[in-house]
C-alpha atoms as a PDB file:
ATOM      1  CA  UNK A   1       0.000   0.000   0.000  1.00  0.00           C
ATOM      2  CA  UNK A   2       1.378   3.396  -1.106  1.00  0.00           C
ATOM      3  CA  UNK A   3      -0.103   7.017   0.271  1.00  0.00           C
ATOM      4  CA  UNK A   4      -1.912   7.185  -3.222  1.00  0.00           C
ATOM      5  CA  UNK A   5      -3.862   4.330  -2.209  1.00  0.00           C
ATOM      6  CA  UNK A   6      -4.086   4.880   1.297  1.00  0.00           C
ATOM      7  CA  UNK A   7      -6.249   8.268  -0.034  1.00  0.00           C
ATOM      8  CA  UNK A   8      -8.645   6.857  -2.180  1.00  0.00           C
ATOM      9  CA  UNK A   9      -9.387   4.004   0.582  1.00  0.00           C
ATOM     10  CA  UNK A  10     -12.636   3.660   1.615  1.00  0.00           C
ATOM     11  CA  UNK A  11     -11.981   1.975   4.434  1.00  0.00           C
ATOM     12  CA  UNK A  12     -11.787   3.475   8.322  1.00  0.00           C
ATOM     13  CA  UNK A  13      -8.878   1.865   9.194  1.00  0.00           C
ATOM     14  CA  UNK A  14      -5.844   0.231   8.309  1.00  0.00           C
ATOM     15  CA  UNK A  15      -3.973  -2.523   9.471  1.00  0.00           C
ATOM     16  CA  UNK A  16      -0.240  -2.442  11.215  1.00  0.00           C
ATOM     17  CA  UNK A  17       1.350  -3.877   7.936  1.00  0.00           C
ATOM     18  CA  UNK A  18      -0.708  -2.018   5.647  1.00  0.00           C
ATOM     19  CA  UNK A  19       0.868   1.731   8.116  1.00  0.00           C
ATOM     20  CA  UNK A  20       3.988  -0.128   8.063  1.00  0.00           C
ATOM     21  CA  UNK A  21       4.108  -0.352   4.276  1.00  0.00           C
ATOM     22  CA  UNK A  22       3.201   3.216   3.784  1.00  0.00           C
ATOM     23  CA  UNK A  23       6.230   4.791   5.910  1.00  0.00           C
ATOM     24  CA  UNK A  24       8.091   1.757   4.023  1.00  0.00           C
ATOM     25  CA  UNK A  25       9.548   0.528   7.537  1.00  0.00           C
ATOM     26  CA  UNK A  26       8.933  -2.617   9.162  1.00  0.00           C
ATOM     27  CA  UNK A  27       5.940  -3.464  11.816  1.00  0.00           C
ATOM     28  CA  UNK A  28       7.957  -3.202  14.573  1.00  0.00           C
ATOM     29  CA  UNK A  29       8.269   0.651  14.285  1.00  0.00           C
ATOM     30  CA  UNK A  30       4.829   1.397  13.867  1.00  0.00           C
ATOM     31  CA  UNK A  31       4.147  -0.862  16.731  1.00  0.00           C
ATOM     32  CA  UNK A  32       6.378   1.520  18.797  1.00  0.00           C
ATOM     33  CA  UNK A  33       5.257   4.638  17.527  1.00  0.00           C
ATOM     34  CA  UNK A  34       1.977   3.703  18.660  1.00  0.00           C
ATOM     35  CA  UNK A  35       3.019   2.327  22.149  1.00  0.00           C
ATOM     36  CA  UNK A  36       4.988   6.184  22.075  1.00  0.00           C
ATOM     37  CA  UNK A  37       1.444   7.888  21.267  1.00  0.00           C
ATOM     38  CA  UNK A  38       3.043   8.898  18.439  1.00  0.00           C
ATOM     39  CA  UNK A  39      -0.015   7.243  16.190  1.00  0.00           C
ATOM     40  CA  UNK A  40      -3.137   6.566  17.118  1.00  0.00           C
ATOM     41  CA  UNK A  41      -4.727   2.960  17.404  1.00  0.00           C
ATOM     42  CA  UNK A  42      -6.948   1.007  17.843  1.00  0.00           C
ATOM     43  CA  UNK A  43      -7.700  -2.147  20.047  1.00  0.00           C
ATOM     44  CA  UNK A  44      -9.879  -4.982  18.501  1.00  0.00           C
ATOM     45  CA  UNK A  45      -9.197  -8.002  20.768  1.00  0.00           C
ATOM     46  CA  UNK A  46      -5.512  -8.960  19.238  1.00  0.00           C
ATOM     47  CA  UNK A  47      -5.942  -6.834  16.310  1.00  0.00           C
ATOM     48  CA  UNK A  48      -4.537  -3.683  15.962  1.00  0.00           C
ATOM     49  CA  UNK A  49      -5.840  -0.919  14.058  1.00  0.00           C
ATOM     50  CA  UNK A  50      -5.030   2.114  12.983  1.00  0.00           C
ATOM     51  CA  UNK A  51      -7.753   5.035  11.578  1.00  0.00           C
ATOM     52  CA  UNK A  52      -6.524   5.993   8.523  1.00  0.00           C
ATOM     53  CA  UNK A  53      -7.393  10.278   8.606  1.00  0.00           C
ATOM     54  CA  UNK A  54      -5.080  10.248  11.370  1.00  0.00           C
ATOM     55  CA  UNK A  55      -2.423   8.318   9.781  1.00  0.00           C
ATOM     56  CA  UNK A  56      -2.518  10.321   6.797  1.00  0.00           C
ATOM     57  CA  UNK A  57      -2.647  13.429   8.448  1.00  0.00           C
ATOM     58  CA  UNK A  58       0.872  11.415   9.930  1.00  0.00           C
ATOM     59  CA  UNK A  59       2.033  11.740   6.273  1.00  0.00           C
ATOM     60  CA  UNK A  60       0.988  15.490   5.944  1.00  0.00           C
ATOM     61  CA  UNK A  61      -1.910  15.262   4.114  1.00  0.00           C
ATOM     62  CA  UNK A  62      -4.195  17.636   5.210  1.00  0.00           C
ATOM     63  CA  UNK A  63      -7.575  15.777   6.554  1.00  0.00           C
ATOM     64  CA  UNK A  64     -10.133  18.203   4.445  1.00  0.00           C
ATOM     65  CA  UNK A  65      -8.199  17.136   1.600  1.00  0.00           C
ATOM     66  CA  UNK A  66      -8.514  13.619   1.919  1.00  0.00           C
ATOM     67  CA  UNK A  67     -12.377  13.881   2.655  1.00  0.00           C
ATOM     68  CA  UNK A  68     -12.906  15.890  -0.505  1.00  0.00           C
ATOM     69  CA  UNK A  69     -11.307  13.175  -2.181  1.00  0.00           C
ATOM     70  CA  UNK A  70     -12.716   9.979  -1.277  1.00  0.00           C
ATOM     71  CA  UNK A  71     -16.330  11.718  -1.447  1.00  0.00           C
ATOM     72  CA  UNK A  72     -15.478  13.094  -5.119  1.00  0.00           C
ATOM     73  CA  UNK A  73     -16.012  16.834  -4.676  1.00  0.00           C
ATOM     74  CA  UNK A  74     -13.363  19.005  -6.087  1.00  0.00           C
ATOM     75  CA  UNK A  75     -13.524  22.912  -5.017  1.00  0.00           C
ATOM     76  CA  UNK A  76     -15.818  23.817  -7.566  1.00  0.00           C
ATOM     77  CA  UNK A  77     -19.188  22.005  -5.950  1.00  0.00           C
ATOM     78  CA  UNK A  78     -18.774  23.402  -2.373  1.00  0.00           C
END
């Protein structure tokens, strides 16, 4: 999973190796970063999960920007 695809996701969340693959480091790091509060996450039993506006705002993609996006709306039908 790239950022590219990580904005036109439709899904809430992401998993640890799907984060992990965006930053391009391994699991381990992202599992730290969240144990750091560094990332936000999510607790599903033994899954971990991570909501993927806050993650990309991680990357510096601004969160209006993402939700303009993945609902289709450019500037021009607000």
């Amino acid at each position: 999973m790239d950022p590219d695809d990580l904005l036109s996701s439709r899904s809430a969340v992401v998993t640890l190796a799907q984060a992990a693959s965006v930053f391009d480091v391994d699991v381990r790091t992202v599992t730290r970063a969240i144990e750091n509060g560094d990332l936000p996450a999510l607790r599903l039993g033994r899954r971990v999960l991570i909501p993927r506006l806050p993650l990309l705002a991680a990357l510096g993609v601004r969160v209006d920007d993402a939700l303009t996006e993945a609902h289709g709306a450019g500037s021009d039908d607000r």
